[in-house]
C-alpha atoms as a PDB file:
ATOM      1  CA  UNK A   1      -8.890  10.058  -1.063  1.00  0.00           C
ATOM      2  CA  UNK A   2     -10.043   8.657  -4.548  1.00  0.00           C
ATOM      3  CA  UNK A   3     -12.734  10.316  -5.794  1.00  0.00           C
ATOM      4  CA  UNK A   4     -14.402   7.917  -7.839  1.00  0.00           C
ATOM      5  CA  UNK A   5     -15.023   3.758  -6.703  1.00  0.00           C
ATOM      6  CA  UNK A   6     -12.278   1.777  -8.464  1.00  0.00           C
ATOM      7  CA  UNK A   7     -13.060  -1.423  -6.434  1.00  0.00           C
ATOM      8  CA  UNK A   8     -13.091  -3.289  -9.556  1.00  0.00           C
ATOM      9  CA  UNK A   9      -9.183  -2.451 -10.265  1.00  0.00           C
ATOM     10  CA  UNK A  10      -8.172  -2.659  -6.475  1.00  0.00           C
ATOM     11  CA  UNK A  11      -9.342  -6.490  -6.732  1.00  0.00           C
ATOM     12  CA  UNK A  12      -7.567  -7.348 -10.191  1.00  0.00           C
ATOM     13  CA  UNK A  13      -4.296  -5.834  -8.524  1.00  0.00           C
ATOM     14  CA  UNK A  14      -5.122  -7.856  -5.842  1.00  0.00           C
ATOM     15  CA  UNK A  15      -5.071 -10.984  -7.576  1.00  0.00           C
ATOM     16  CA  UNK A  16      -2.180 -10.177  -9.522  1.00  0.00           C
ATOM     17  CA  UNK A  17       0.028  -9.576  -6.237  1.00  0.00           C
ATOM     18  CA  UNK A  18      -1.018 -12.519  -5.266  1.00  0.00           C
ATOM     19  CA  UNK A  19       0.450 -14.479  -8.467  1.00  0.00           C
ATOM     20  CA  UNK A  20       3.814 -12.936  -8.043  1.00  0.00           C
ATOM     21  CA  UNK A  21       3.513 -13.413  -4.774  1.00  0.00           C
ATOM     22  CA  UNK A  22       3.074 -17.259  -5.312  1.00  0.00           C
ATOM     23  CA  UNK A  23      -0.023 -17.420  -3.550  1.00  0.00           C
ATOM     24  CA  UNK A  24      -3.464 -19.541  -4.384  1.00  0.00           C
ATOM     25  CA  UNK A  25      -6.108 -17.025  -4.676  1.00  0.00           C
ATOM     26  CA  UNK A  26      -9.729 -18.648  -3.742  1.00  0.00           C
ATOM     27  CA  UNK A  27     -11.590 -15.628  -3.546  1.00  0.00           C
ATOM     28  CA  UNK A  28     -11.180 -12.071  -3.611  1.00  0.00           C
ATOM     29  CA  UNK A  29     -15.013 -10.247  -3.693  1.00  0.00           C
ATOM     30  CA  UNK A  30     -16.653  -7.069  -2.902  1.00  0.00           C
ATOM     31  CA  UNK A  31     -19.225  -6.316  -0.988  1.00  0.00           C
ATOM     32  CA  UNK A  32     -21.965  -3.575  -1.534  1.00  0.00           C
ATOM     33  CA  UNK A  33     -20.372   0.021  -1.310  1.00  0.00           C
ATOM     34  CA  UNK A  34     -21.158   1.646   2.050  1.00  0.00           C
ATOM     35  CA  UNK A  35     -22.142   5.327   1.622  1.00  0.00           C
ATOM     36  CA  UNK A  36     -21.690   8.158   4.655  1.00  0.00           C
ATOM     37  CA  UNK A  37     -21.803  11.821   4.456  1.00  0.00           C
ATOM     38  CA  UNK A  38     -18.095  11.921   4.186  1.00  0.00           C
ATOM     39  CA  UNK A  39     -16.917   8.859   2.444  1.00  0.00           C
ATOM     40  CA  UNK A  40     -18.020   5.276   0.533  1.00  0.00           C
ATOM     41  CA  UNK A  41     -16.607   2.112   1.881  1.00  0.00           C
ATOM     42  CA  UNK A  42     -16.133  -0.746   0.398  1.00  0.00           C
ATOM     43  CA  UNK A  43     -15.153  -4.328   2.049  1.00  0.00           C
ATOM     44  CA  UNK A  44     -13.137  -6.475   0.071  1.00  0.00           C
ATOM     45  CA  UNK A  45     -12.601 -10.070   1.195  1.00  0.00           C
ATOM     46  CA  UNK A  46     -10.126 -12.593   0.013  1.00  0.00           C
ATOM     47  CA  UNK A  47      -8.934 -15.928   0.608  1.00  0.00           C
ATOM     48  CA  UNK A  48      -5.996 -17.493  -0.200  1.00  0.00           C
ATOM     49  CA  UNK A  49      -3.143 -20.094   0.796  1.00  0.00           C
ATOM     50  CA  UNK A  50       0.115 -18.678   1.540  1.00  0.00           C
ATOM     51  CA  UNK A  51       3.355 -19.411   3.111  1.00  0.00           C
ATOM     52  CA  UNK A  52       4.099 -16.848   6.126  1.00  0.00           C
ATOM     53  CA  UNK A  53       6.677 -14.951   3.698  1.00  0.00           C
ATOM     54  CA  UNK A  54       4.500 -14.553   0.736  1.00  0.00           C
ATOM     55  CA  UNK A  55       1.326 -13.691   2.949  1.00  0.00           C
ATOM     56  CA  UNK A  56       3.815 -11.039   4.520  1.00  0.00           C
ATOM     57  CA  UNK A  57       5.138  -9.838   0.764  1.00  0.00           C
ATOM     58  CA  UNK A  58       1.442  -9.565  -0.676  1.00  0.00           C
ATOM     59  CA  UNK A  59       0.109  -7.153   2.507  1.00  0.00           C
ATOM     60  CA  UNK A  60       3.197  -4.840   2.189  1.00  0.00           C
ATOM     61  CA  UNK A  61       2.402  -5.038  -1.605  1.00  0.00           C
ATOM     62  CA  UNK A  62      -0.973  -4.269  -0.777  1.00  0.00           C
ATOM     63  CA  UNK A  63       0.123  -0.929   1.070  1.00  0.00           C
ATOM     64  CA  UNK A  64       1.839   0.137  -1.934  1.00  0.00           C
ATOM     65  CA  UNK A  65      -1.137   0.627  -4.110  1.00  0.00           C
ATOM     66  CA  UNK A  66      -2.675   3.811  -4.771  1.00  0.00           C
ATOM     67  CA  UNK A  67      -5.932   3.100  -3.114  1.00  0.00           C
ATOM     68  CA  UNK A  68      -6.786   3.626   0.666  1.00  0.00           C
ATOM     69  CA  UNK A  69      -7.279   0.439   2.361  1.00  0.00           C
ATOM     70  CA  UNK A  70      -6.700  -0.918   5.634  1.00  0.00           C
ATOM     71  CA  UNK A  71      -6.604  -4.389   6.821  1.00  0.00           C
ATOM     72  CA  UNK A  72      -9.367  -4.894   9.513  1.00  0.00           C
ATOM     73  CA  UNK A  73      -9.131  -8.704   9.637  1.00  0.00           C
ATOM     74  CA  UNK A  74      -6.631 -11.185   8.977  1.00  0.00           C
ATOM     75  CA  UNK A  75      -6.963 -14.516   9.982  1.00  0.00           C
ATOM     76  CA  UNK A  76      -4.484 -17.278   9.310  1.00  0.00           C
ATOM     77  CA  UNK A  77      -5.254 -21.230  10.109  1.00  0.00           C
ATOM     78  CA  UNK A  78      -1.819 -22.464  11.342  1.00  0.00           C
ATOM     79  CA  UNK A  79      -3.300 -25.813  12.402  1.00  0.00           C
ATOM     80  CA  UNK A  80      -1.737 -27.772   9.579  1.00  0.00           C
ATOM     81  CA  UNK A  81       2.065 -28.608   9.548  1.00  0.00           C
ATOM     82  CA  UNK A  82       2.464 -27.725   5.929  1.00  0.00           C
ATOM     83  CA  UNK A  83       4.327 -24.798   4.085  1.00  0.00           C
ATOM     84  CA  UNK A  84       1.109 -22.939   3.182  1.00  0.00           C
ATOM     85  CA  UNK A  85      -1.922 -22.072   4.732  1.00  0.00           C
ATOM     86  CA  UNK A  86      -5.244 -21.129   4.722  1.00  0.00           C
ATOM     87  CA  UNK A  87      -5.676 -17.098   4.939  1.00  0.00           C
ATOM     88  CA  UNK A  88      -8.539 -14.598   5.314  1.00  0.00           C
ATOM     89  CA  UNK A  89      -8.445 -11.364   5.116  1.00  0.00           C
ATOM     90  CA  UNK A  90     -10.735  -8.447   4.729  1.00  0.00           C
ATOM     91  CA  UNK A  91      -9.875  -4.814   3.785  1.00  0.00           C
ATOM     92  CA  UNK A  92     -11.671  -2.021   3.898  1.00  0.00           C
ATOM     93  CA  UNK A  93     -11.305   0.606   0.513  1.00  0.00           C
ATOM     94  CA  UNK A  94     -12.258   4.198   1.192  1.00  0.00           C
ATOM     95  CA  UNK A  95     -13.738   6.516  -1.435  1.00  0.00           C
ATOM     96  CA  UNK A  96     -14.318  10.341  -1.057  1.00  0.00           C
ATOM     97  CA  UNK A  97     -18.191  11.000  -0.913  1.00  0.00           C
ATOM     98  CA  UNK A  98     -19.813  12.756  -3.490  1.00  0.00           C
ATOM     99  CA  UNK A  99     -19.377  16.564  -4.487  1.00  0.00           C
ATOM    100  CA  UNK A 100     -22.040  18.368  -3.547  1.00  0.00           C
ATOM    101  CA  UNK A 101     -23.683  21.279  -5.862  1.00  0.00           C
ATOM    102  CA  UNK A 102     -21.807  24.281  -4.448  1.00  0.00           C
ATOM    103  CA  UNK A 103     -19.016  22.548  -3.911  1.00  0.00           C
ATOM    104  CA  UNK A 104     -18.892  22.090  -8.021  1.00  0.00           C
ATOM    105  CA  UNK A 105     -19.570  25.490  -8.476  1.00  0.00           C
ATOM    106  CA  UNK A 106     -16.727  26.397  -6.187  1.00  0.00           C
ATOM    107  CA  UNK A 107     -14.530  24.479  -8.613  1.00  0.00           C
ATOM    108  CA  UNK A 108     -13.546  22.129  -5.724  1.00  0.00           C
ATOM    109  CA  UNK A 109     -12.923  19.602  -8.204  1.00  0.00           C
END
């Protein structure tokens, strides 16, 4: 797991799969970092319109990046007829927590 927040770069790369993708980015945010004892989360929401192929292309994209994420919503409005639609999804990023003391002076870095 990353050890430092890099939610910043996760959403430009984001955005830039999504342009070779050929998708219409709306939105791509981040929430407020979550911190446990073990790990930081951070959800990451985005909206877009997509065709079904590109939508497809930019998730396995997605999964290619360095960064742990999972998908834990993905929503997809298939009430138009049209060759793109509206789509929301929502990852989750996960951070390792924070060193503590004796773990530094172990060297654990």
């Amino acid at each position: 797991m990353p050890r430092r927040t890099a939610t910043q770069e996760f959403l430009e790369s984001a955005t830039q799969l999504a342009a070779i993708s050929g998708m219409e980015m709306e939105l791509c945010s981040a929430a407020a970092p979550q911190v446990h004892k073990t790990h930081t989360r951070v959800e990451v929401t985005c909206n877009f319109t997509a065709s079904y192929a590109s939508t497809c292309q930019f998730l396995a994209a997605i999964d290619q990046l360095s960064q742990i994420s999972k998908v834990s919503s993905l929503e997809v409005d298939t009430q138009r007829n049209s060759q793109a639609y509206p789509v929301h999804v929502t990852f989750q990023l996960y951070y390792r927590g924070q060193l503590h003391d004796t773990e530094l002076k172990r060297g654990a870095l």
